[in-house]
C-alpha atoms as a PDB file:
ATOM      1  CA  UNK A   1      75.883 -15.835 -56.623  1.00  0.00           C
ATOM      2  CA  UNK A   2      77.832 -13.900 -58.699  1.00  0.00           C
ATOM      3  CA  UNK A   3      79.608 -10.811 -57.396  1.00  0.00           C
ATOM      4  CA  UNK A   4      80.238  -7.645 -60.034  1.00  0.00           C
ATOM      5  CA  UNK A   5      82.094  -4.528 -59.459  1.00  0.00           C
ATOM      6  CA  UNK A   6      81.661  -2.969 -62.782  1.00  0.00           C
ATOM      7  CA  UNK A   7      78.671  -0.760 -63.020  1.00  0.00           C
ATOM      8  CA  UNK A   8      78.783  -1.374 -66.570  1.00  0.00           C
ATOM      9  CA  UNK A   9      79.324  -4.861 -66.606  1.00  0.00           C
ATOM     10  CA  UNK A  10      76.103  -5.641 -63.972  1.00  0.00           C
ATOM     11  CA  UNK A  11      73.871  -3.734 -66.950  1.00  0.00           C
ATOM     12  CA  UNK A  12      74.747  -6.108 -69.325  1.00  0.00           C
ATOM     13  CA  UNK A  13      74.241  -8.919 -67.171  1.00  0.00           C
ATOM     14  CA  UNK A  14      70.960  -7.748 -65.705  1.00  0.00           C
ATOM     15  CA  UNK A  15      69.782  -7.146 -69.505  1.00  0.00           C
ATOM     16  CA  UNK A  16      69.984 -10.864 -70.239  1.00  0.00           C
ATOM     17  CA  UNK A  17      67.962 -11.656 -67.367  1.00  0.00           C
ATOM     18  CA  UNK A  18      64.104 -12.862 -67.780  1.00  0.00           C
ATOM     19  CA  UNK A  19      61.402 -11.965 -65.135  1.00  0.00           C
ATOM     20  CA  UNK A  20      61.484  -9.736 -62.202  1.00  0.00           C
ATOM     21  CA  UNK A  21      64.300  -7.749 -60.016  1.00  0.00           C
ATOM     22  CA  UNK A  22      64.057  -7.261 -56.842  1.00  0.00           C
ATOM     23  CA  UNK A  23      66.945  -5.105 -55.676  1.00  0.00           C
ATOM     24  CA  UNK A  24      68.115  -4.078 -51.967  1.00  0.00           C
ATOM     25  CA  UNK A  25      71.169  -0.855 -51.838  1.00  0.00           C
ATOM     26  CA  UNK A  26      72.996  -1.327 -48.440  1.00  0.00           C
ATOM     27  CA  UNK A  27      76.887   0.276 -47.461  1.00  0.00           C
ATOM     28  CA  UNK A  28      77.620  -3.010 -46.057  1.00  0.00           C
ATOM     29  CA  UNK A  29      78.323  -4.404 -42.566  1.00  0.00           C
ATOM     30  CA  UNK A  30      74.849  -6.737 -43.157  1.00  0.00           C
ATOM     31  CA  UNK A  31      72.542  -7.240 -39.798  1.00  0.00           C
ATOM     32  CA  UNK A  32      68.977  -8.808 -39.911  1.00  0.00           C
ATOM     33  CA  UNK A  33      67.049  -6.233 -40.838  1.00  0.00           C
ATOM     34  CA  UNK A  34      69.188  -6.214 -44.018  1.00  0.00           C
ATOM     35  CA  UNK A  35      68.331  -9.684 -44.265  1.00  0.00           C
ATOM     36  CA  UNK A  36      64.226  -9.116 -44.226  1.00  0.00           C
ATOM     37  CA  UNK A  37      64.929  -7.131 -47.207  1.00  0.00           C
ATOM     38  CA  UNK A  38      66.764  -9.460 -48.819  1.00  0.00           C
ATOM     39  CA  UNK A  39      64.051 -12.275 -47.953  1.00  0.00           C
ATOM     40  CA  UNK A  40      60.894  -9.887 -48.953  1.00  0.00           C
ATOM     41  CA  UNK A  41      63.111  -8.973 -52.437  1.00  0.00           C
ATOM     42  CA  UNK A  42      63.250 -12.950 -52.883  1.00  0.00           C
ATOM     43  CA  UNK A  43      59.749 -13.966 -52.283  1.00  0.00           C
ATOM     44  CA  UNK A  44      58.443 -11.180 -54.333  1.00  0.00           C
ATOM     45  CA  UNK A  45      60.810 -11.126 -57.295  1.00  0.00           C
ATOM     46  CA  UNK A  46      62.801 -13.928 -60.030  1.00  0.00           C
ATOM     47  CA  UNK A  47      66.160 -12.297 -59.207  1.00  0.00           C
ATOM     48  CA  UNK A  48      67.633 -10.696 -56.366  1.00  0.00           C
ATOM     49  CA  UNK A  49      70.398  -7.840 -56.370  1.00  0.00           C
ATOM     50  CA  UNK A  50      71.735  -6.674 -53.744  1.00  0.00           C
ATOM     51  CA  UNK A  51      74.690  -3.523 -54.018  1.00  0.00           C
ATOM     52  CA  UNK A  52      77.067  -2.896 -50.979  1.00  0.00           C
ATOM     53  CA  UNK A  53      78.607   0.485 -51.620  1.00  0.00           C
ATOM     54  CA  UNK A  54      80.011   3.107 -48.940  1.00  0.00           C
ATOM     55  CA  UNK A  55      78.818   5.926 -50.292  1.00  0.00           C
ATOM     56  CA  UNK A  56      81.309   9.451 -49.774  1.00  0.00           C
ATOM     57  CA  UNK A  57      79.092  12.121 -51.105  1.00  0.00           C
ATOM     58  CA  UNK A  58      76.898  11.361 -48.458  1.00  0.00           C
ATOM     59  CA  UNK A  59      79.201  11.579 -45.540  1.00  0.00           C
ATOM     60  CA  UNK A  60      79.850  15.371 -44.275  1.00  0.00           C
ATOM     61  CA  UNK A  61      83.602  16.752 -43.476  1.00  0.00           C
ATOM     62  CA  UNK A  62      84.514  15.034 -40.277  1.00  0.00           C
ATOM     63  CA  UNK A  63      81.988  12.468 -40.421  1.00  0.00           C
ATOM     64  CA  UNK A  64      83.063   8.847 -40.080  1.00  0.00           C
ATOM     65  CA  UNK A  65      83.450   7.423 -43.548  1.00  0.00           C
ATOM     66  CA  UNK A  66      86.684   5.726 -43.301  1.00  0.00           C
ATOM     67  CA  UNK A  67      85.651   4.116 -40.151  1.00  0.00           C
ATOM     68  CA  UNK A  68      82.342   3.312 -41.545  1.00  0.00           C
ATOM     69  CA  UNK A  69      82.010  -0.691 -40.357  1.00  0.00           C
ATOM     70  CA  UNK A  70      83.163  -2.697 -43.614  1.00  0.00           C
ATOM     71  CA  UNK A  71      82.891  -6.876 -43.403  1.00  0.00           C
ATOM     72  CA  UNK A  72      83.674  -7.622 -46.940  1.00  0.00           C
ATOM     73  CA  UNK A  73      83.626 -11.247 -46.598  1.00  0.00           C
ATOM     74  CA  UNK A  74      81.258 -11.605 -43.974  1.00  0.00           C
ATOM     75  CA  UNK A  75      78.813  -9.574 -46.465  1.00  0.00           C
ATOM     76  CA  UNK A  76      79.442 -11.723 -48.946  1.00  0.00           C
ATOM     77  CA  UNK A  77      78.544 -14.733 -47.068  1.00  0.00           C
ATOM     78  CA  UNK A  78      75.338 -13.276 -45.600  1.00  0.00           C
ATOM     79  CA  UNK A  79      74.546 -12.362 -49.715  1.00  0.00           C
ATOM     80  CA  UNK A  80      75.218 -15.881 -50.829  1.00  0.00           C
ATOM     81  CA  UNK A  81      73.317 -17.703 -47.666  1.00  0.00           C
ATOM     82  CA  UNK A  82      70.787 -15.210 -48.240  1.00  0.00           C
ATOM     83  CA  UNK A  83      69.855 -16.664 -51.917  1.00  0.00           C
ATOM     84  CA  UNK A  84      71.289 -13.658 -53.260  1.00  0.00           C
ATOM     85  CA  UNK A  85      71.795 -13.454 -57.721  1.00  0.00           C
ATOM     86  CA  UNK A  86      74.166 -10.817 -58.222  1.00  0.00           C
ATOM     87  CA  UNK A  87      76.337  -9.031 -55.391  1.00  0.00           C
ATOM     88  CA  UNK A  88      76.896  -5.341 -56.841  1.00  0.00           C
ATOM     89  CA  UNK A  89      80.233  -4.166 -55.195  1.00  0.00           C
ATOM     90  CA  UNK A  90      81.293  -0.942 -56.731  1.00  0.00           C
ATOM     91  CA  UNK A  91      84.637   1.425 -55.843  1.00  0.00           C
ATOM     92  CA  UNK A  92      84.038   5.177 -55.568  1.00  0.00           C
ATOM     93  CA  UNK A  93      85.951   5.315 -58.794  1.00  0.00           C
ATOM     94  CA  UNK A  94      83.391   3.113 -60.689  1.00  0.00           C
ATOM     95  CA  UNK A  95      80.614   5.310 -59.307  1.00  0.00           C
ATOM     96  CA  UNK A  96      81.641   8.667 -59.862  1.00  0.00           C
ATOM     97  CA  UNK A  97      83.699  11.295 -62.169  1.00  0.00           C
ATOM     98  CA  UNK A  98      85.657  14.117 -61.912  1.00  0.00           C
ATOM     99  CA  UNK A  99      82.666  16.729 -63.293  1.00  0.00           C
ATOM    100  CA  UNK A 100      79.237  15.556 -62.909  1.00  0.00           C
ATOM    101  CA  UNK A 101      75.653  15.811 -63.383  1.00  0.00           C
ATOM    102  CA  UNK A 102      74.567  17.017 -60.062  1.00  0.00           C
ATOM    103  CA  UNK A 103      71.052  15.790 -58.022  1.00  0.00           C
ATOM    104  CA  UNK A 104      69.812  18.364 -55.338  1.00  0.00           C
ATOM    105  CA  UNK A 105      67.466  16.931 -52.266  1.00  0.00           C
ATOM    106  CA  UNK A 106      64.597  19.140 -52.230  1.00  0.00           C
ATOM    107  CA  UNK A 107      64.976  22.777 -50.721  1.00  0.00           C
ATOM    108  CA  UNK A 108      62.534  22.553 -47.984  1.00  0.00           C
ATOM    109  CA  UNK A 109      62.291  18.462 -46.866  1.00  0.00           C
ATOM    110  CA  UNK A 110      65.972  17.696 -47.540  1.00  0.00           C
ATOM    111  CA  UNK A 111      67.375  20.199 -45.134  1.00  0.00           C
ATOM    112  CA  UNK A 112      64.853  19.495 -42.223  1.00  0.00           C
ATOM    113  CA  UNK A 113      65.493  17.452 -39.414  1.00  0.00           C
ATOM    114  CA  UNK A 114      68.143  15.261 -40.746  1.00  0.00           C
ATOM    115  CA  UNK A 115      69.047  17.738 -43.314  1.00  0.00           C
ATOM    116  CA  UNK A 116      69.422  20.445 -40.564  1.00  0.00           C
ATOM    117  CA  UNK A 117      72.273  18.756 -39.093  1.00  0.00           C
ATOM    118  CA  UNK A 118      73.711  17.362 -42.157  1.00  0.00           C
ATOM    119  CA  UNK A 119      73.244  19.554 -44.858  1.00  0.00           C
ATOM    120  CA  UNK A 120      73.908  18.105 -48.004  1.00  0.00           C
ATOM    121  CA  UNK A 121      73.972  14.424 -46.933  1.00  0.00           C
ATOM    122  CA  UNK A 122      70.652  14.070 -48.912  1.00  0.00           C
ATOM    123  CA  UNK A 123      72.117  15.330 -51.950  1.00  0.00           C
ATOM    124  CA  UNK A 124      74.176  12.246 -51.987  1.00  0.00           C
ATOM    125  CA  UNK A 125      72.143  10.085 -50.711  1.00  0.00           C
ATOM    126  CA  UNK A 126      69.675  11.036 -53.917  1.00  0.00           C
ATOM    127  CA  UNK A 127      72.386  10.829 -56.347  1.00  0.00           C
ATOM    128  CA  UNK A 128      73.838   7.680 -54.918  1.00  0.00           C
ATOM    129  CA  UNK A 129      70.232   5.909 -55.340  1.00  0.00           C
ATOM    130  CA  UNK A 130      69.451   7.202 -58.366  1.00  0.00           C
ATOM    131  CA  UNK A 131      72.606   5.937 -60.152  1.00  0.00           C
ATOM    132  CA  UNK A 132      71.916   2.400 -58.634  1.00  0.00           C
ATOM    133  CA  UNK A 133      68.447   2.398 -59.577  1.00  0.00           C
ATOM    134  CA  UNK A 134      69.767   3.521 -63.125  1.00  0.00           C
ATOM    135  CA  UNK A 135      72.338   0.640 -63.000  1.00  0.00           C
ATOM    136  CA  UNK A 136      69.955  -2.173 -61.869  1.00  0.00           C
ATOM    137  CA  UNK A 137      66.474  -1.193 -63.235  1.00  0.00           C
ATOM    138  CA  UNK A 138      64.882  -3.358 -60.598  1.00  0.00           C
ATOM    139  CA  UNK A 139      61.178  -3.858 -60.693  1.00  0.00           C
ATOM    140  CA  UNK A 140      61.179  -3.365 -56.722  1.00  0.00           C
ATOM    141  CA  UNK A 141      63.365  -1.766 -54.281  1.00  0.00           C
ATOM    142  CA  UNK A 142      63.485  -1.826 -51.201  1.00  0.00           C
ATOM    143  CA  UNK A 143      64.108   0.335 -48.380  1.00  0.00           C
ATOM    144  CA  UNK A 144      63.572  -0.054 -44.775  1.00  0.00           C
ATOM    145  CA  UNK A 145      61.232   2.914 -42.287  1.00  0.00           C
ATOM    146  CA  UNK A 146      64.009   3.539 -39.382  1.00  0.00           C
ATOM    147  CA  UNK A 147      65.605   6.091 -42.291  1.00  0.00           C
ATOM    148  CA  UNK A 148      61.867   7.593 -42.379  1.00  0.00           C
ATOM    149  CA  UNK A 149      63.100  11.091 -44.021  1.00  0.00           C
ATOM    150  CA  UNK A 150      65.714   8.694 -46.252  1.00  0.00           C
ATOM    151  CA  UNK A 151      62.512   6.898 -47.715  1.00  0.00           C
ATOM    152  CA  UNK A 152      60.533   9.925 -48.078  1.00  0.00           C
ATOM    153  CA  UNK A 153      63.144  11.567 -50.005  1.00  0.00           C
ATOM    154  CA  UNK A 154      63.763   8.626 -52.253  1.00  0.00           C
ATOM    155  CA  UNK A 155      60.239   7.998 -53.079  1.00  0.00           C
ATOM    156  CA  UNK A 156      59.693  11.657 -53.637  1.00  0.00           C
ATOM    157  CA  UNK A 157      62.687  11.490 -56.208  1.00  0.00           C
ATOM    158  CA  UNK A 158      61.375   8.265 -58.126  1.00  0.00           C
ATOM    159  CA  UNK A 159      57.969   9.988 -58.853  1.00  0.00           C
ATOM    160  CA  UNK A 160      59.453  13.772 -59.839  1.00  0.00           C
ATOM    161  CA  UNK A 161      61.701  12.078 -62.053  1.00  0.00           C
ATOM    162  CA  UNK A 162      59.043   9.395 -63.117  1.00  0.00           C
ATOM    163  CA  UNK A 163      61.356   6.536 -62.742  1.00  0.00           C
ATOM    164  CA  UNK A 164      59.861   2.941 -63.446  1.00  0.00           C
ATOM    165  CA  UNK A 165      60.713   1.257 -60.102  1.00  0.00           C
ATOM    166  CA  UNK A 166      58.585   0.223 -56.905  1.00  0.00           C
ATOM    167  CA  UNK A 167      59.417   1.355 -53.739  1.00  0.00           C
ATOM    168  CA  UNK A 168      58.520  -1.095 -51.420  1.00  0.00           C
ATOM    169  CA  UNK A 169      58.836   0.306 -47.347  1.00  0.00           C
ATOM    170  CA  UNK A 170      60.027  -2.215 -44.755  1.00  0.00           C
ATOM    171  CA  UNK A 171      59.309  -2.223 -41.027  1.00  0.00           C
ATOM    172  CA  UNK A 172      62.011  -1.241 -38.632  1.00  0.00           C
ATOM    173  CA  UNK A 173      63.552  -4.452 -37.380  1.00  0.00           C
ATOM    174  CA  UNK A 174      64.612  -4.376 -33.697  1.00  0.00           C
ATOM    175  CA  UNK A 175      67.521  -6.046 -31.883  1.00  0.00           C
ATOM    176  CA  UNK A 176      66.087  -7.988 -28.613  1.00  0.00           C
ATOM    177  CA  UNK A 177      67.004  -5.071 -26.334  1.00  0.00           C
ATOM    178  CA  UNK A 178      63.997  -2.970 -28.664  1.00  0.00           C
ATOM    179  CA  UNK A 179      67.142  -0.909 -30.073  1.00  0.00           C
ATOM    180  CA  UNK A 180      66.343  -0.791 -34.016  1.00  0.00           C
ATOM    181  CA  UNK A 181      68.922  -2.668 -35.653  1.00  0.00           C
ATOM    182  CA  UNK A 182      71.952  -0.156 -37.501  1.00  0.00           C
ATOM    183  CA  UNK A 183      75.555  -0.540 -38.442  1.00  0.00           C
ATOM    184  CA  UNK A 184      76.231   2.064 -36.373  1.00  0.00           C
ATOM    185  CA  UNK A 185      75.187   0.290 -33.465  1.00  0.00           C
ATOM    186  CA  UNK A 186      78.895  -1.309 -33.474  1.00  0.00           C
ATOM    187  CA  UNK A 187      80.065   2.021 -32.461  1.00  0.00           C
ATOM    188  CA  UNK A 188      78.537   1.699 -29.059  1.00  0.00           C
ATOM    189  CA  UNK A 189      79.765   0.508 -25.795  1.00  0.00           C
ATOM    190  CA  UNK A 190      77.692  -1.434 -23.144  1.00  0.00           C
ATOM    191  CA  UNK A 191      76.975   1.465 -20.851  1.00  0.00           C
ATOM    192  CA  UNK A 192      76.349   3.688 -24.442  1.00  0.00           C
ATOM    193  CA  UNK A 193      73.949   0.743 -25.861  1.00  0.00           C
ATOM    194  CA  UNK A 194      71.677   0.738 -22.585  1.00  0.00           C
ATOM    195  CA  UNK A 195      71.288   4.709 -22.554  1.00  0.00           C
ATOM    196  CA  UNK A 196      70.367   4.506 -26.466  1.00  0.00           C
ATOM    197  CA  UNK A 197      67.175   2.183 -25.380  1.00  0.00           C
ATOM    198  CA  UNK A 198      66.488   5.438 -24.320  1.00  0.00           C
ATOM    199  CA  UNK A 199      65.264   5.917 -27.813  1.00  0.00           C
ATOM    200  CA  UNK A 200      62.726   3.472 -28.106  1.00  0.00           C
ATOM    201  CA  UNK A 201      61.136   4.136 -24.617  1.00  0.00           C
ATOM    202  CA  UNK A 202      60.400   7.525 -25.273  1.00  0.00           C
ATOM    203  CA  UNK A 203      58.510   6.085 -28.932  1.00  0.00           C
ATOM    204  CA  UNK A 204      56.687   3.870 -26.708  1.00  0.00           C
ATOM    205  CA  UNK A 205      55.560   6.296 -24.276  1.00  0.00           C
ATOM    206  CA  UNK A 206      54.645   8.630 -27.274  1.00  0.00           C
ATOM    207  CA  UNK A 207      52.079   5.471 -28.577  1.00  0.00           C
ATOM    208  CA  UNK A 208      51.281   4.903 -24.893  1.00  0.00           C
ATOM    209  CA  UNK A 209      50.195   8.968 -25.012  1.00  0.00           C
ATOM    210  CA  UNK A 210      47.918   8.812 -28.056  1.00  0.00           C
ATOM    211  CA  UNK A 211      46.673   5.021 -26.813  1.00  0.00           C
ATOM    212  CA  UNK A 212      45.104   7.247 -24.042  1.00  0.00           C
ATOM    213  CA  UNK A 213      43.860  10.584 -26.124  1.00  0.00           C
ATOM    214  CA  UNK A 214      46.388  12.836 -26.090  1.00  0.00           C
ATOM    215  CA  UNK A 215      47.048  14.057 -29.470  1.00  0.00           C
ATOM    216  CA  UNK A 216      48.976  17.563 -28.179  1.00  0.00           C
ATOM    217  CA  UNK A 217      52.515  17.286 -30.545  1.00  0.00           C
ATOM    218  CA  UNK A 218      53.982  19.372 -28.136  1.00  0.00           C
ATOM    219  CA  UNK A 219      52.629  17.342 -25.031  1.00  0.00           C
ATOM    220  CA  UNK A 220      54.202  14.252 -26.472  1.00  0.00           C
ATOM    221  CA  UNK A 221      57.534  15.709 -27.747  1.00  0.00           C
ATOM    222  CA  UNK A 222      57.946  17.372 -23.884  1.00  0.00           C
ATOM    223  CA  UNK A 223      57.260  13.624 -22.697  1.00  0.00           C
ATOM    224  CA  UNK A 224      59.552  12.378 -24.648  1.00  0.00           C
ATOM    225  CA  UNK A 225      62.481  14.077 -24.593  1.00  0.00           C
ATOM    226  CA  UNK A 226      62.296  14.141 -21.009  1.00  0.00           C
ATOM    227  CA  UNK A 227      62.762  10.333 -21.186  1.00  0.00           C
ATOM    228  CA  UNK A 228      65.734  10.661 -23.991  1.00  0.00           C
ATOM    229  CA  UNK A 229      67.996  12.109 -21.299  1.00  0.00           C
ATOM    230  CA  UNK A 230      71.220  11.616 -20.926  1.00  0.00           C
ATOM    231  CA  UNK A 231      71.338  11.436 -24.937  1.00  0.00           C
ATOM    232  CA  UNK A 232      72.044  14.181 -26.552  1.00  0.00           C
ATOM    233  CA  UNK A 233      68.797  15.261 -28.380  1.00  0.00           C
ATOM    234  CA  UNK A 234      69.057  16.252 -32.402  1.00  0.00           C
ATOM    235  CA  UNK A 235      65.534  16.730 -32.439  1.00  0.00           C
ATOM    236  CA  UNK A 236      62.347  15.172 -31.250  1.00  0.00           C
ATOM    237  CA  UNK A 237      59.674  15.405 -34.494  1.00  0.00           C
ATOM    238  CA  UNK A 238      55.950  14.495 -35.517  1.00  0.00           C
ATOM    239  CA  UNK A 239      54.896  15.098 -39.058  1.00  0.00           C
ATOM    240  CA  UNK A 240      52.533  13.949 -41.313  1.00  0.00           C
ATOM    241  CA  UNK A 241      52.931  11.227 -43.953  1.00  0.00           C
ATOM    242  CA  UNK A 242      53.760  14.324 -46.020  1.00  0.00           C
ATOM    243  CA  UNK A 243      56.335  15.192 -43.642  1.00  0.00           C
ATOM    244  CA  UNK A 244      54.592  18.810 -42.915  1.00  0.00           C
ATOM    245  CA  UNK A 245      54.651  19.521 -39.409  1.00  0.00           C
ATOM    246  CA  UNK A 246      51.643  18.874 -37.286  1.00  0.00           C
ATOM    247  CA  UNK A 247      50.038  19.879 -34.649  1.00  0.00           C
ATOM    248  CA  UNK A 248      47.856  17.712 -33.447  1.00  0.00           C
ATOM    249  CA  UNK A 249      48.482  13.685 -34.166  1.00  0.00           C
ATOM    250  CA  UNK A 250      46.518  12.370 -36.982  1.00  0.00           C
ATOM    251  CA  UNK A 251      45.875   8.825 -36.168  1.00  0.00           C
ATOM    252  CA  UNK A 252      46.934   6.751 -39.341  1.00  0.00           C
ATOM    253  CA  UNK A 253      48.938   9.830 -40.765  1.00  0.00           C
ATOM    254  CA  UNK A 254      51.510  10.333 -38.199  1.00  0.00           C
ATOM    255  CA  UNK A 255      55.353   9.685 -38.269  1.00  0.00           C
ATOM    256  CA  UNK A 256      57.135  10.285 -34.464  1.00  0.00           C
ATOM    257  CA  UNK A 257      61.406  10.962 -35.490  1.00  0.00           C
ATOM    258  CA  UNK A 258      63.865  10.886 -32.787  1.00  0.00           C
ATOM    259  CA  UNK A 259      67.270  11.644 -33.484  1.00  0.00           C
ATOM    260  CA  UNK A 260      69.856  11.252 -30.771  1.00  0.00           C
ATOM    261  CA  UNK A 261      73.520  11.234 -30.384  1.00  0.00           C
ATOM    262  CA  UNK A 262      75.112   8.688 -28.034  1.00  0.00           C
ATOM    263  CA  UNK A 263      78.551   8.887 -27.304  1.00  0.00           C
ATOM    264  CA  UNK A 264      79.704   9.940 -30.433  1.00  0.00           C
ATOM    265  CA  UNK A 265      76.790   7.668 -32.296  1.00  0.00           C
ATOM    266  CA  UNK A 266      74.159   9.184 -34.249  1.00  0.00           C
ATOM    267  CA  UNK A 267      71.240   7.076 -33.902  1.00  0.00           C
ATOM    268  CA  UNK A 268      67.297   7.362 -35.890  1.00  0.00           C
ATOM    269  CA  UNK A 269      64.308   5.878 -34.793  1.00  0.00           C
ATOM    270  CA  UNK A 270      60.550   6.412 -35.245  1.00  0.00           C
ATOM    271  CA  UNK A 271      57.055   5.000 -35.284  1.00  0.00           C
ATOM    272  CA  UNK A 272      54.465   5.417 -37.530  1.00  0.00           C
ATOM    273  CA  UNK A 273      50.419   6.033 -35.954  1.00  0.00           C
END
């Protein structure tokens, strides 16, 4: 494995390559649902990138960027056990200048939900990926569903600006508890971790709902955010695939968001119907 910190420098290398790239963007502080990216990029592609970079323009004044969990080493082993080709480890120097080209999330679906809370986090989140994907010029990237409005976003952005690059979604992956699996999760203390399965009760009791008819959005948000107590609720949201606000559930169109703060943890989860 060979580990690059020049954006510049990972071009070139990536240029002499032959066959297929299969590339997985991360801020670090690896768990296992990084690792089913990695393993899907592997099986599906020759060679494998993988980019740990802590991105700032997509952190918010007061939001917790310098105590953003950072395991260098431990990373690095995870990359290398992981069958990982090049490990793309940028500073914010490297990434950035002092007057830039700037990338805007869209007006409408970048400051929903999310975007409500945070607004301008997509903005960098956009601009981040697009000057990775610009950097690696991977066949396939990939990207897992808990981020659901992240993925949305991104995949909007690769076909408005027609870039040559699969998006490939991955399923949520779940610690044992049913808590889906974030870096953040570190943050939380024991009593802080067993309100937060909070979360994926209330998505199970919103299947549970539809399982038995009811297709009321409004029925199943009340439901649920009844069960989210004591967290404190961001929102509670069902769209379509679109992400256009519905209604009534569409069976095999629907996305169910929750958004809740434990503690001082922000935490995302969904399900797709």
């Amino acid at each position: 494995m060979r580990v690059v910190h020049s954006p510049l420098a990972l071009q070139k290398l990536l240029k002499e390559e032959q066959g297929s790239i299969g590339f997985v963007p991360t801020m670090g502080a690896l768990h296992l649902g990084h690792r089913t990216l990695i393993d899907a990029a592997k099986k599906a592609n020759d060679i494998v990138v993988v980019s740990i970079f802590v991105n700032p323009t997509q952190f918010l004044e007061g939001e917790d960027l310098d105590a953003y969990p950072r395991k260098e080493e431990a990373d690095k082993k995870v990359c290398e056990l992981s069958g990982v080709d090049y490990l793309f480890y940028p500073d914010a120097a490297s990434m950035y200048g002092n007057d830039e080209v700037s990338l805007n999330a869209p007006n409408v679906r970048g400051y929903i939900m999310e975007g409500s809370s945070r607004p301008g986090h997509f903005s960098g989140v956009l601009t981040v990926v697009n000057k990775l994907l610009n950097i690696v010029t991977p066949t396939r990237a990939y990207f897992g569903k808990k981020d659901a409005q992240q993925l949305m976003l991104i995949e909007t952005m690769v076909a408005n600006l027609f870039m040559n690059v699969e998006i490939v979604p991955m399923d949520t992956v779940r610690e044992k508890e049913g808590l889906a699996m974030s870096s953040r999760n570190a943050y939380l203390s024991e009593q802080e971790r067993t309100e937060s399965l909070n979360i994926i009760k209330s998505l199970h009791i919103a299947t549970q709902l539809v399982m038995k008819g009811e297709l009321s959005a409004s029925q199943i948000k009340d439901e649920m955010i009844g069960i989210l107590e004591p967290l404190e609720v961001e929102y509670v949201t069902i769209v379509n695939r679109s992400f256009e606000p519905i209604e009534v559930v569409e069976i095999g169109n629907t996305i169910i968001l929750v958004e809740a703060i434990s503690g001082t943890t922000r935490l995302l989860d969904n399900i797709w119907i």
